[in-house]
C-alpha atoms as a PDB file:
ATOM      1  CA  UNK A   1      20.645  21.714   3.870  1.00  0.00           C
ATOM      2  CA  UNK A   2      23.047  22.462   6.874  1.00  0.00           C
ATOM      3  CA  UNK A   3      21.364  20.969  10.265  1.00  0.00           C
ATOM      4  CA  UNK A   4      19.659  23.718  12.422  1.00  0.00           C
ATOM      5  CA  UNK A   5      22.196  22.820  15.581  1.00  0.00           C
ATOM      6  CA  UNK A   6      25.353  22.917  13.211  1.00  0.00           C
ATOM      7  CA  UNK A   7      26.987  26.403  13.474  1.00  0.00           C
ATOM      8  CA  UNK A   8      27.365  28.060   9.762  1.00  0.00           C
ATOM      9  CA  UNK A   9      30.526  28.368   8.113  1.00  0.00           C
ATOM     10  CA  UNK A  10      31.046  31.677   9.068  1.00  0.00           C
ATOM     11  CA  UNK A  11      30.687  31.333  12.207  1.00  0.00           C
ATOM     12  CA  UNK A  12      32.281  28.504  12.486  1.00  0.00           C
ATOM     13  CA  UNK A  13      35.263  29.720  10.786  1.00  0.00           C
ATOM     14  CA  UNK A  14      35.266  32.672  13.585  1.00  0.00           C
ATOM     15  CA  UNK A  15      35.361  30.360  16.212  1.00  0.00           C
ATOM     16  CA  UNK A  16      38.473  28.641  15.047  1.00  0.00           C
ATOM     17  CA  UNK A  17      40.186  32.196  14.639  1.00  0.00           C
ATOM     18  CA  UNK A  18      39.158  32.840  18.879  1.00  0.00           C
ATOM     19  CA  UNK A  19      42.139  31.374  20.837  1.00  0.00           C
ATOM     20  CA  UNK A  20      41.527  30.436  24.679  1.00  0.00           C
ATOM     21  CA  UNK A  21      43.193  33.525  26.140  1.00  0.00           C
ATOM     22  CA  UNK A  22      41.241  36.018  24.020  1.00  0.00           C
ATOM     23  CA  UNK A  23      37.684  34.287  24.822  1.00  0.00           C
ATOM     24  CA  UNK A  24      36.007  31.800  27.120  1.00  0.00           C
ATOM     25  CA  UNK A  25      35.273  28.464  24.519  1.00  0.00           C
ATOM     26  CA  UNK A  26      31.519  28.120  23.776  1.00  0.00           C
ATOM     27  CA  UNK A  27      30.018  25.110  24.723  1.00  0.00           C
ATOM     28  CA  UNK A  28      30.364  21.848  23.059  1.00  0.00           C
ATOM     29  CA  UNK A  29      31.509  18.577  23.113  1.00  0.00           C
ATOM     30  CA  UNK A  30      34.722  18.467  24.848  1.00  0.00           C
ATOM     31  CA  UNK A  31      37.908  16.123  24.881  1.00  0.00           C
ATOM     32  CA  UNK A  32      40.992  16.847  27.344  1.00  0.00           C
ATOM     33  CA  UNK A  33      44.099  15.492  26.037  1.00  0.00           C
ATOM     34  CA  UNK A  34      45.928  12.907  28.666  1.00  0.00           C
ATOM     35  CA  UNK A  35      49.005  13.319  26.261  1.00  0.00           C
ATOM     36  CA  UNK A  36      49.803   9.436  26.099  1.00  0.00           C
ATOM     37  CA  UNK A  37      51.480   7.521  23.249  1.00  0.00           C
ATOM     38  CA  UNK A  38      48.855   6.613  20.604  1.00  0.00           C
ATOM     39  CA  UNK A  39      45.802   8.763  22.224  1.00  0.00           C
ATOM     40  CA  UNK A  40      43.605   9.457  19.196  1.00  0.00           C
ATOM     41  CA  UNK A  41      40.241  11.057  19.879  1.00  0.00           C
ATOM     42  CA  UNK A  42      36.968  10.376  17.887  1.00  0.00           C
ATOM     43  CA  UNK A  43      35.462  13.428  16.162  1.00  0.00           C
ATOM     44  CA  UNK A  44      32.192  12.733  14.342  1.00  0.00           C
ATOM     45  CA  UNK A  45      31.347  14.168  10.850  1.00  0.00           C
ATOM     46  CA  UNK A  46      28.893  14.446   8.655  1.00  0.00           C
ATOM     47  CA  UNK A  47      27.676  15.879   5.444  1.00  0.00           C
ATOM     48  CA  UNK A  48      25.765  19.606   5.924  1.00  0.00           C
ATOM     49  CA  UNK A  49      27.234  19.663   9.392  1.00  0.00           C
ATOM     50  CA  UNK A  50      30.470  21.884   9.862  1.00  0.00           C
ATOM     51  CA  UNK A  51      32.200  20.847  12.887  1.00  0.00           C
ATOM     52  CA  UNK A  52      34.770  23.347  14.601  1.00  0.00           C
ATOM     53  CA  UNK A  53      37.563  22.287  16.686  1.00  0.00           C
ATOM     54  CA  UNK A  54      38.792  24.590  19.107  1.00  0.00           C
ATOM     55  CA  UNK A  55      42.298  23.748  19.889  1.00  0.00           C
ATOM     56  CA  UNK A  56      42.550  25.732  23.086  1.00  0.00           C
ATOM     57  CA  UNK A  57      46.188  27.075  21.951  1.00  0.00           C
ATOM     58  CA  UNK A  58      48.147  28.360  19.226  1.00  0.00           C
ATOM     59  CA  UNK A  59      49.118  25.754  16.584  1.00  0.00           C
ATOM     60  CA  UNK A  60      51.445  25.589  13.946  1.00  0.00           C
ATOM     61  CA  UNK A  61      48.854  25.825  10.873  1.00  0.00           C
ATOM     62  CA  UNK A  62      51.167  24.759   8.436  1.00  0.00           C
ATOM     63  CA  UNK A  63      51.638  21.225  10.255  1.00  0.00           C
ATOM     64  CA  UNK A  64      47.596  20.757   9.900  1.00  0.00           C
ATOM     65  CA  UNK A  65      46.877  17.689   7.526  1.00  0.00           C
ATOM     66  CA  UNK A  66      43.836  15.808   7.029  1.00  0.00           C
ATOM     67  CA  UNK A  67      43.384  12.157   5.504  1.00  0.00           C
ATOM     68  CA  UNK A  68      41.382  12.194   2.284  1.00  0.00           C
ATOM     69  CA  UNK A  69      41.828  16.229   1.718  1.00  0.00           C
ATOM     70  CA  UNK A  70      39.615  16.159  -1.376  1.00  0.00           C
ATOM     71  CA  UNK A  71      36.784  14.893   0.683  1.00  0.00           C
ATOM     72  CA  UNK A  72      36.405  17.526   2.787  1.00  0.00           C
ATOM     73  CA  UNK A  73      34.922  20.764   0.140  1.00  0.00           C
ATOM     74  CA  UNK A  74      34.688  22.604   3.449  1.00  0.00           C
ATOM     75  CA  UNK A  75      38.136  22.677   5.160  1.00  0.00           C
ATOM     76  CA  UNK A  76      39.661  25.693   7.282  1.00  0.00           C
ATOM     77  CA  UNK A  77      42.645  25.994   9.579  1.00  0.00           C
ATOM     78  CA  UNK A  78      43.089  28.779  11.772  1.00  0.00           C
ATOM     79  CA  UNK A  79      45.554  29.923  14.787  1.00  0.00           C
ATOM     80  CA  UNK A  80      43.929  28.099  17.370  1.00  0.00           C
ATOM     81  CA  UNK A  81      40.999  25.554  15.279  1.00  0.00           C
ATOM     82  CA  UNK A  82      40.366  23.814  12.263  1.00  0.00           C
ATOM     83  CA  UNK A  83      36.945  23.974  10.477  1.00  0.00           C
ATOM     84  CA  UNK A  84      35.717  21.174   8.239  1.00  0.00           C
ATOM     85  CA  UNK A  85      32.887  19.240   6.551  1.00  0.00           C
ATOM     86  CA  UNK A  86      33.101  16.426   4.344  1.00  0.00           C
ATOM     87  CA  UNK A  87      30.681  16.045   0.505  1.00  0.00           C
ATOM     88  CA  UNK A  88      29.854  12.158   1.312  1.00  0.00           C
ATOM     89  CA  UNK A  89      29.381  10.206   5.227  1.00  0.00           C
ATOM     90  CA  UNK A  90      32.132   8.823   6.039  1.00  0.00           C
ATOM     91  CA  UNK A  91      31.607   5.040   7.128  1.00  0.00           C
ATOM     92  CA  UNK A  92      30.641   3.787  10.418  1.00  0.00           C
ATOM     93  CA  UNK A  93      33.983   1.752  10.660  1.00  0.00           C
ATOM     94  CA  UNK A  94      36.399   4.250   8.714  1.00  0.00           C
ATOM     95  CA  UNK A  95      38.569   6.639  10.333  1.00  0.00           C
ATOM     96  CA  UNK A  96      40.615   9.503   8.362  1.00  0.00           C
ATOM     97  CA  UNK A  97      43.789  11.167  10.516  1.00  0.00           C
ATOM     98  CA  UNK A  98      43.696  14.614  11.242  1.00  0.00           C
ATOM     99  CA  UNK A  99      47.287  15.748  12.563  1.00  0.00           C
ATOM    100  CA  UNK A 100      47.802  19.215  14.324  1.00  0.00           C
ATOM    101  CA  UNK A 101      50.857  20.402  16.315  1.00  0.00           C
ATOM    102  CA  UNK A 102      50.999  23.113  18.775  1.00  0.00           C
ATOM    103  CA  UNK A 103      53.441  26.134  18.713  1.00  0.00           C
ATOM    104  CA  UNK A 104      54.617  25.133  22.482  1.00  0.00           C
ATOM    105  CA  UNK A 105      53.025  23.182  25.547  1.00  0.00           C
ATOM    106  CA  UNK A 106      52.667  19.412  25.974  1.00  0.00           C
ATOM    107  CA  UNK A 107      51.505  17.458  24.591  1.00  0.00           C
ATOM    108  CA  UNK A 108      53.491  18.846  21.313  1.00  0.00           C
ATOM    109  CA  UNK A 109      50.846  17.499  18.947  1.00  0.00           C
ATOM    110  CA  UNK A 110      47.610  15.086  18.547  1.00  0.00           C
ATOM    111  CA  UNK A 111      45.932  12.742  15.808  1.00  0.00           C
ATOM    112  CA  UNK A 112      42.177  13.207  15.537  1.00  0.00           C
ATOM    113  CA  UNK A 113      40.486  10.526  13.964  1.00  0.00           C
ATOM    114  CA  UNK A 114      37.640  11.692  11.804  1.00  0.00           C
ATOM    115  CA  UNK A 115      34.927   8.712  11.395  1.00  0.00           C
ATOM    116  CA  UNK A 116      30.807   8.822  10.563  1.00  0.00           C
ATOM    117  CA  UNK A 117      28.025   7.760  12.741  1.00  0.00           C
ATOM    118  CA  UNK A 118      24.232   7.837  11.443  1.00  0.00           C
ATOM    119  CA  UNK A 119      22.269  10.436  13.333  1.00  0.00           C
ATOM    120  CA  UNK A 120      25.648  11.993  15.213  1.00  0.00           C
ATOM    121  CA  UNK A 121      27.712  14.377  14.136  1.00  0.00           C
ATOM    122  CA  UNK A 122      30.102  16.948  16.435  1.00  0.00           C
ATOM    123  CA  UNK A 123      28.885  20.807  15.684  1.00  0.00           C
ATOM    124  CA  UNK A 124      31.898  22.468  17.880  1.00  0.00           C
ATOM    125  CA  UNK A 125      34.526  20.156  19.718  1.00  0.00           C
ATOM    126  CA  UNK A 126      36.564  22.353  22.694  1.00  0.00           C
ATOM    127  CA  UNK A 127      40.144  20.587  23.169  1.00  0.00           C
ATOM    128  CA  UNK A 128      42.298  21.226  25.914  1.00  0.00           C
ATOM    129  CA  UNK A 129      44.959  19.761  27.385  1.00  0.00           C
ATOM    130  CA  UNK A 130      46.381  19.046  30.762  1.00  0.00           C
ATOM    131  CA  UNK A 131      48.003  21.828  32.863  1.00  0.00           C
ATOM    132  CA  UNK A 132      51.765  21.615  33.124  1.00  0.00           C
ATOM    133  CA  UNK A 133      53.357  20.856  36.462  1.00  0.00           C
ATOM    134  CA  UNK A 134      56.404  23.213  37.742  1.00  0.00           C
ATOM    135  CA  UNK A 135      58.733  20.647  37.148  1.00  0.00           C
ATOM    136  CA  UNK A 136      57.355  19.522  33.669  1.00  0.00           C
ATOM    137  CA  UNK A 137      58.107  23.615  32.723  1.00  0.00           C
ATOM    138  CA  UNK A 138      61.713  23.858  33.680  1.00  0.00           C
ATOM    139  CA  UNK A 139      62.552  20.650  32.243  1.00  0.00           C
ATOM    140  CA  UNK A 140      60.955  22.118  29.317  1.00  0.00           C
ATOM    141  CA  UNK A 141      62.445  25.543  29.731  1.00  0.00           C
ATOM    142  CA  UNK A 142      66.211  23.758  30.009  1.00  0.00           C
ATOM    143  CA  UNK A 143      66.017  21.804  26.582  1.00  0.00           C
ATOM    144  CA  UNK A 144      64.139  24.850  24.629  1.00  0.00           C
ATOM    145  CA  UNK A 145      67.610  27.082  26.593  1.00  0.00           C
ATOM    146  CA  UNK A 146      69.745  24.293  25.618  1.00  0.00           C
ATOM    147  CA  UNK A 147      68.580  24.706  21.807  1.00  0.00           C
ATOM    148  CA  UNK A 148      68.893  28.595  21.911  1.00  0.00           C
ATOM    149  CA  UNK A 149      72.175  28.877  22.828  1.00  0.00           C
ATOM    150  CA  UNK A 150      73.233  25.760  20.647  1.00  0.00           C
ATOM    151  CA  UNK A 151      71.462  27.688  17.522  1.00  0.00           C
ATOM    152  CA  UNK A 152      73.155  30.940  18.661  1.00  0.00           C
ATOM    153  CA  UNK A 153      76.399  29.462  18.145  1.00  0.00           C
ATOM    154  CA  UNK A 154      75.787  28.288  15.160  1.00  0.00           C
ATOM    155  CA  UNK A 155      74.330  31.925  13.744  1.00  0.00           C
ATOM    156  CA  UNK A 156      77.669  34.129  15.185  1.00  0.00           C
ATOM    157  CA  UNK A 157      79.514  30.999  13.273  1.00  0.00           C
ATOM    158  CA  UNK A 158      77.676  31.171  10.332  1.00  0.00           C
ATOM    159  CA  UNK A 159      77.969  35.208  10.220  1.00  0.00           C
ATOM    160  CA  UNK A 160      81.518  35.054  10.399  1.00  0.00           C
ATOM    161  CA  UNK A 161      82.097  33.729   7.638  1.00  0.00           C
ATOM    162  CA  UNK A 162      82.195  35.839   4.296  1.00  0.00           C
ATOM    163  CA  UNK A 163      78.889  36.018   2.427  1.00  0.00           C
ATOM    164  CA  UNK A 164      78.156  33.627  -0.564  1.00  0.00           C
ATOM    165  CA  UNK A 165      75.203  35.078  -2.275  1.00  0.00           C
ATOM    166  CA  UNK A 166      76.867  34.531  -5.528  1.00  0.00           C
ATOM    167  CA  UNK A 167      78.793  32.583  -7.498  1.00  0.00           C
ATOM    168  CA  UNK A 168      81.159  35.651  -7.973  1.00  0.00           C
ATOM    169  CA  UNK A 169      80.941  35.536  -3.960  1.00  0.00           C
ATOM    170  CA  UNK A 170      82.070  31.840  -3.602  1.00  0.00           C
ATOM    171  CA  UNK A 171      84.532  31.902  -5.687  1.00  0.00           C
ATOM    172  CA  UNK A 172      86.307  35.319  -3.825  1.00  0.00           C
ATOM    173  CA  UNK A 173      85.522  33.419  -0.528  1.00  0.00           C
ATOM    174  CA  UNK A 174      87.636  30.302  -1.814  1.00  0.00           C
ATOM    175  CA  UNK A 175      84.881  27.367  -1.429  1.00  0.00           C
ATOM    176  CA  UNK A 176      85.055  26.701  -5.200  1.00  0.00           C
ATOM    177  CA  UNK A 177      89.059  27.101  -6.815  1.00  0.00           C
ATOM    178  CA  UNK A 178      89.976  26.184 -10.752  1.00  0.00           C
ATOM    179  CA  UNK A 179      89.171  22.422  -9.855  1.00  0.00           C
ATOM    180  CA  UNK A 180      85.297  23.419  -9.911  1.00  0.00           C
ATOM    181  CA  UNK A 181      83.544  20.969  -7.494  1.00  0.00           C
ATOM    182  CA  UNK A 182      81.993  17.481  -7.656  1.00  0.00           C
ATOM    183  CA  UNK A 183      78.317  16.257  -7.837  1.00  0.00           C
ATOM    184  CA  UNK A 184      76.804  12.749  -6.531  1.00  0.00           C
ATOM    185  CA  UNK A 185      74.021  10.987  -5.407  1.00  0.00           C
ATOM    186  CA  UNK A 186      74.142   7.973  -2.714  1.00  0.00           C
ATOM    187  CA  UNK A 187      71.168   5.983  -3.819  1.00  0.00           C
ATOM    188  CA  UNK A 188      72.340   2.992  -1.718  1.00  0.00           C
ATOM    189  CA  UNK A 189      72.850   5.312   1.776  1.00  0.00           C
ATOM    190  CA  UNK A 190      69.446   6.850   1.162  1.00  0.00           C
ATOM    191  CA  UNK A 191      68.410   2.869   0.827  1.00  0.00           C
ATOM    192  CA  UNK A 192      70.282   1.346   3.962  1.00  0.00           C
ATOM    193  CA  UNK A 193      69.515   4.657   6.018  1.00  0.00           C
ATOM    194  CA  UNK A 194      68.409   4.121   9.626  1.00  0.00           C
ATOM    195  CA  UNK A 195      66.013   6.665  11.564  1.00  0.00           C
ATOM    196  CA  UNK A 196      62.934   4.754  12.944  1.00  0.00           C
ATOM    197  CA  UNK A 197      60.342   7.385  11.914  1.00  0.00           C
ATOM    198  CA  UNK A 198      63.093   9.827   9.912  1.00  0.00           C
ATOM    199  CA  UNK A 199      63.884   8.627   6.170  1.00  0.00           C
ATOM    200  CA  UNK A 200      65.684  10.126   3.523  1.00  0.00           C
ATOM    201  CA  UNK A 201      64.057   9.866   0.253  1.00  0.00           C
ATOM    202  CA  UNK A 202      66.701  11.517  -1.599  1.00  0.00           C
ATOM    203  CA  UNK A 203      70.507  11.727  -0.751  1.00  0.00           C
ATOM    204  CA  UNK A 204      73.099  13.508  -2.558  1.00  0.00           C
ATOM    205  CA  UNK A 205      76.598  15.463  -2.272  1.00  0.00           C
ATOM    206  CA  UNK A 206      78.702  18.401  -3.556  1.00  0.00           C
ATOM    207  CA  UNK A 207      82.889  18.451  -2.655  1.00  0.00           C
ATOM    208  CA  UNK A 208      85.728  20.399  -3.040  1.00  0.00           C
ATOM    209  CA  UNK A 209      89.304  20.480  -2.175  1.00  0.00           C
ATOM    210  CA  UNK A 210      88.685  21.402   1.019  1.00  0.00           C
ATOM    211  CA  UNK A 211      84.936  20.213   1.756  1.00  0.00           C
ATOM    212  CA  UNK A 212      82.259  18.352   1.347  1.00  0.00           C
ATOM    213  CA  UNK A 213      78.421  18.817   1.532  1.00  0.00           C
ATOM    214  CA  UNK A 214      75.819  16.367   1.930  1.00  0.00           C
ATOM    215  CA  UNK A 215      72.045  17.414   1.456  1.00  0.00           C
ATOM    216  CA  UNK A 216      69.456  14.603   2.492  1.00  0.00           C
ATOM    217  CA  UNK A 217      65.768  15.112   1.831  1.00  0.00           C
ATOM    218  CA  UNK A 218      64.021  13.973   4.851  1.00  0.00           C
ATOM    219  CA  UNK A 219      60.425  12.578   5.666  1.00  0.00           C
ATOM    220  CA  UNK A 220      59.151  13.287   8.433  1.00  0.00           C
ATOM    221  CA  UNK A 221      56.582   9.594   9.356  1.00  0.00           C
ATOM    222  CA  UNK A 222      56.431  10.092  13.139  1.00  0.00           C
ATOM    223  CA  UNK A 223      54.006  11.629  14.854  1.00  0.00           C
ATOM    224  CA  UNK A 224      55.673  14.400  16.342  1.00  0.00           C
ATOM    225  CA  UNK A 225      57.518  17.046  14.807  1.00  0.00           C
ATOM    226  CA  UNK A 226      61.683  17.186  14.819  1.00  0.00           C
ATOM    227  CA  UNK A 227      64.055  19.754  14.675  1.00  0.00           C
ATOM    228  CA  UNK A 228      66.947  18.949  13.158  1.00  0.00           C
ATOM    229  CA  UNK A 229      69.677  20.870  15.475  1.00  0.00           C
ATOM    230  CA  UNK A 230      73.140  18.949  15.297  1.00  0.00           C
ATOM    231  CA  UNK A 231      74.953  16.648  13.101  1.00  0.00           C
ATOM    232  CA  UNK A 232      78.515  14.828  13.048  1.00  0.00           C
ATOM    233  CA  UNK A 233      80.552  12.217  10.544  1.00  0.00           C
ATOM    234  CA  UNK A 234      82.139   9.627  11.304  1.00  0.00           C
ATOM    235  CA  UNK A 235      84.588   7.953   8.791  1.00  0.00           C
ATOM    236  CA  UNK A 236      85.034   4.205   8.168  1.00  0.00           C
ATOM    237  CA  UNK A 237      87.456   2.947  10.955  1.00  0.00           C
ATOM    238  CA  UNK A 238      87.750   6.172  12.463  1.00  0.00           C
ATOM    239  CA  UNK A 239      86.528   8.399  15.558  1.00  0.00           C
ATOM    240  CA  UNK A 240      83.345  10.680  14.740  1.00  0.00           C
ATOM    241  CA  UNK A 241      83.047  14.394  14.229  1.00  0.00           C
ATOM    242  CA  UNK A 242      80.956  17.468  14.439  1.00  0.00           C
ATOM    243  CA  UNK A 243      80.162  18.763  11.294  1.00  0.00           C
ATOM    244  CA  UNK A 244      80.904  22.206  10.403  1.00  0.00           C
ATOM    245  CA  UNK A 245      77.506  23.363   9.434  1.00  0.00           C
ATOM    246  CA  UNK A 246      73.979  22.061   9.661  1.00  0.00           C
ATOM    247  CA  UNK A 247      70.874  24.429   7.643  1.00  0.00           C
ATOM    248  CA  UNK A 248      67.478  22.838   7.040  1.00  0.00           C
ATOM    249  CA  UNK A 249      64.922  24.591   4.672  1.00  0.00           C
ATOM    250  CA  UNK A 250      62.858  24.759   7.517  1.00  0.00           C
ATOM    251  CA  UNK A 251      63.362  25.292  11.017  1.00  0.00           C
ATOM    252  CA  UNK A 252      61.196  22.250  12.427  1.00  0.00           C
ATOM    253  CA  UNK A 253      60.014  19.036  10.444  1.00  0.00           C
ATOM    254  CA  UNK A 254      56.032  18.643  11.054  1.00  0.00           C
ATOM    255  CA  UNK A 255      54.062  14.904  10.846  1.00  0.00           C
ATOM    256  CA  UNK A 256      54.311  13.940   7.349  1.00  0.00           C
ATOM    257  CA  UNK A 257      56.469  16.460   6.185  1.00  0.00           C
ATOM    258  CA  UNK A 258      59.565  16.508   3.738  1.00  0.00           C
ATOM    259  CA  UNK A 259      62.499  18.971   4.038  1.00  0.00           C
ATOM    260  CA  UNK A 260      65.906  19.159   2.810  1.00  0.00           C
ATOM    261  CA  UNK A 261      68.828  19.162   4.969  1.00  0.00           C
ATOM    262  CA  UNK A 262      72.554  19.953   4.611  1.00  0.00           C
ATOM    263  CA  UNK A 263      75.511  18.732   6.189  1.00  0.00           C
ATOM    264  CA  UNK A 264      78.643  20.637   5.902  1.00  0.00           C
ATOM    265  CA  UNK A 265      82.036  19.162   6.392  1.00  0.00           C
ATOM    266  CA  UNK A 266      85.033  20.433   6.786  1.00  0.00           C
ATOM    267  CA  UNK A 267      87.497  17.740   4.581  1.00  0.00           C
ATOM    268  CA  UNK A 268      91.354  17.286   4.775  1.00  0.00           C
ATOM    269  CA  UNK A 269      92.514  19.048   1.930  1.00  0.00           C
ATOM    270  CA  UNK A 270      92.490  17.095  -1.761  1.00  0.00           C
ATOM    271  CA  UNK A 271      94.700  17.941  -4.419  1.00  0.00           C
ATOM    272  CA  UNK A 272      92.736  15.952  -7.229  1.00  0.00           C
ATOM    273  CA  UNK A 273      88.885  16.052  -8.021  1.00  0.00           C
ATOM    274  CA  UNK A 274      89.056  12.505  -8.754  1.00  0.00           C
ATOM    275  CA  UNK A 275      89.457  12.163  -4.289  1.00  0.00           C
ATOM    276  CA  UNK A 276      86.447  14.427  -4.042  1.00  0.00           C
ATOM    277  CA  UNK A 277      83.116  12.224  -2.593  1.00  0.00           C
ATOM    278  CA  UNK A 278      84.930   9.253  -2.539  1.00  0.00           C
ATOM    279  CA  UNK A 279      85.924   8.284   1.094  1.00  0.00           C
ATOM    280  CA  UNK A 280      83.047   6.379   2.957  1.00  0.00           C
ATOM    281  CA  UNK A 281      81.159   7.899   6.289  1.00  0.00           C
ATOM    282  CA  UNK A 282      78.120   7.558   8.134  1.00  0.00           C
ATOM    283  CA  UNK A 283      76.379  10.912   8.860  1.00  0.00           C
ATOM    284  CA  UNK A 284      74.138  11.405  11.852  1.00  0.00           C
ATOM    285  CA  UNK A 285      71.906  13.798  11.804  1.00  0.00           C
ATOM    286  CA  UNK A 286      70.187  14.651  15.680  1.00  0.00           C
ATOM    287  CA  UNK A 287      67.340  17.079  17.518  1.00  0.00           C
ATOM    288  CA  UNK A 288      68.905  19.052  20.172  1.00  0.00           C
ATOM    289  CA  UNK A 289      68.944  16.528  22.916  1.00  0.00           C
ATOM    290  CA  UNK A 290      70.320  13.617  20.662  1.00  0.00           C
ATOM    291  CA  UNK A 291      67.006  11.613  21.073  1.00  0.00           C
ATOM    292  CA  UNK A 292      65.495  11.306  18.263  1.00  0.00           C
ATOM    293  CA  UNK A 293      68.346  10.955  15.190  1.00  0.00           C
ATOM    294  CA  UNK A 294      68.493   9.827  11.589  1.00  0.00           C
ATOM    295  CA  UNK A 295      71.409   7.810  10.911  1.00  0.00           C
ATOM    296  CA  UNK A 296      72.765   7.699   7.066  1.00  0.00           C
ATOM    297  CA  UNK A 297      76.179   5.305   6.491  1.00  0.00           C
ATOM    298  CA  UNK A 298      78.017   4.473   3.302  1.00  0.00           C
ATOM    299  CA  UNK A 299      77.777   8.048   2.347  1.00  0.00           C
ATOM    300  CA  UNK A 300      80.723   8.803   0.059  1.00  0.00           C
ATOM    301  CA  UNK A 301      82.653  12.533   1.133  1.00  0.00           C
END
């Protein structure tokens, strides 16, 4: 039996769909967010309770992940809330992660920590976070600028250059001649790759006469998303480079996510295939500002 005071799973899952502009929050427990390195707020749970979180703002429902997913039977995420329940009480002492990251506003994202208390559980939890200063918005507005006009660059480059939708395509556009092309993986640069909370957990290359491309699968173990915007090579002994090209299967990198990357660089021209993926580099691969990079060497183009 669901407690009289929790809200039904209905209603509950209406609530998370309400975001603060559209409708004043109902009442319930409430947590501001100071937005300081490690906060992590308590939410209490409990079995025939569903407890709503409204997250006062657009989020990016994709990035939503919960600890323990096959715990929870009852487990919704909307644009501005998440819905949930869990089959068994959790323990007094145990705490599961819940991650969520906004679509803009600081702080960027927050870890929940779900834990069990006899006798208490949270029927509807309003978050909110603090409201942004003048100067906290145009620093904000000049690095999201910054990454605009970097990204529009890289789109009019990208367009003009001929379309390779097809192998037929490729081959007209010259990337692939008689030679073919050359496949490898760098086992030991996924291995000795640096990054903090970026690693690679699969590395590997395609070259040509003229090129080289390096794709790196990369996990995302921070807790804040990253945006892979910029890259450049460096060769052994010598002075480093921007590389031609940078795409990402997806546009931003969420807590705990994995997406591939590729690094395209342009390559003095190489008569044999033998030459192809052979000389050593170190490719660097950054967010917009440069702050937060993942750093690969010993990576054979």
């Amino acid at each position: 039996m669901f407690r009289p005071f929790a809200p039904s799973f209905a209603l509950a899952s209406l609530l998370v769909g309400l975001t603060a502009t559209a409708q004043p929050a109902p009442a319930g427990r409430s947590v501001v967010l100071a937005g300081k390195a490690g906060e992590s707020p308590l939410i209490y749970v409990a079995p025939g309770t569903v407890t709503a979180i409204l997250l006062g703002a657009p989020i990016v429902r994709e990035s939503v992940q919960v600890e323990g997913r096959d715990r929870f039977p009852v487990f919704e995420v909307g644009d501005a809330g998440v819905t949930l329940s869990p089959a068994v009480a959790l323990g007094t002492g145990e705490r599961l992660a819940l991650r969520v990251t906004y679509r803009e506003g600081s702080p960027a994202s927050v870890v929940f920590l779900l834990t069990g208390l006899p006798g208490k559980a949270d029927g509807l939890v309003n978050v909110s976070r603090p409201q942004q200063t003048l100067d906290t918005c145009r620093v904000e507005l000049s690095a999201t600028r910054e990454r605009c006009e970097a990204q529009a660059k890289e789109l009019e480059a990208l367009k003009a250059r001929p379309a390779a939708l097809s192998p037929a395509a490729v081959a007209l556009a010259g990337f692939v001649g008689k030679q073919g092309l050359r496949g490898a993986g760098f086992e030991q640069a996924c291995y000795e790759a640096r990054g903090g909370e970026f690693r690679p957990v699969m590395c590997w290359g395609l070259g040509g006469a003229t090129w080289s491309v390096v794709v790196l699968e990369v996990s995302n173990t921070g807790r804040e998303p990253w945006a892979p915007a910029w890259a450049e090579v460096t060769p052994t002994g010598g002075e480093p480079r921007r590389a031609r090209a940078l795409l990402s299967g997806q546009a931003t990198i969420p807590p705990g996510g994995v997406v591939s990357v590729a690094v395209e660089v342009e390559m003095p021209a190489r008569e044999k295939p033998e030459e192809w993926l052979r000389a050593l580099h170190t490719v660097r691969v950054c967010d917009g500002d440069g702050s937060r990079c993942l750093s690969v060497p010993k990576v054979k183009l």
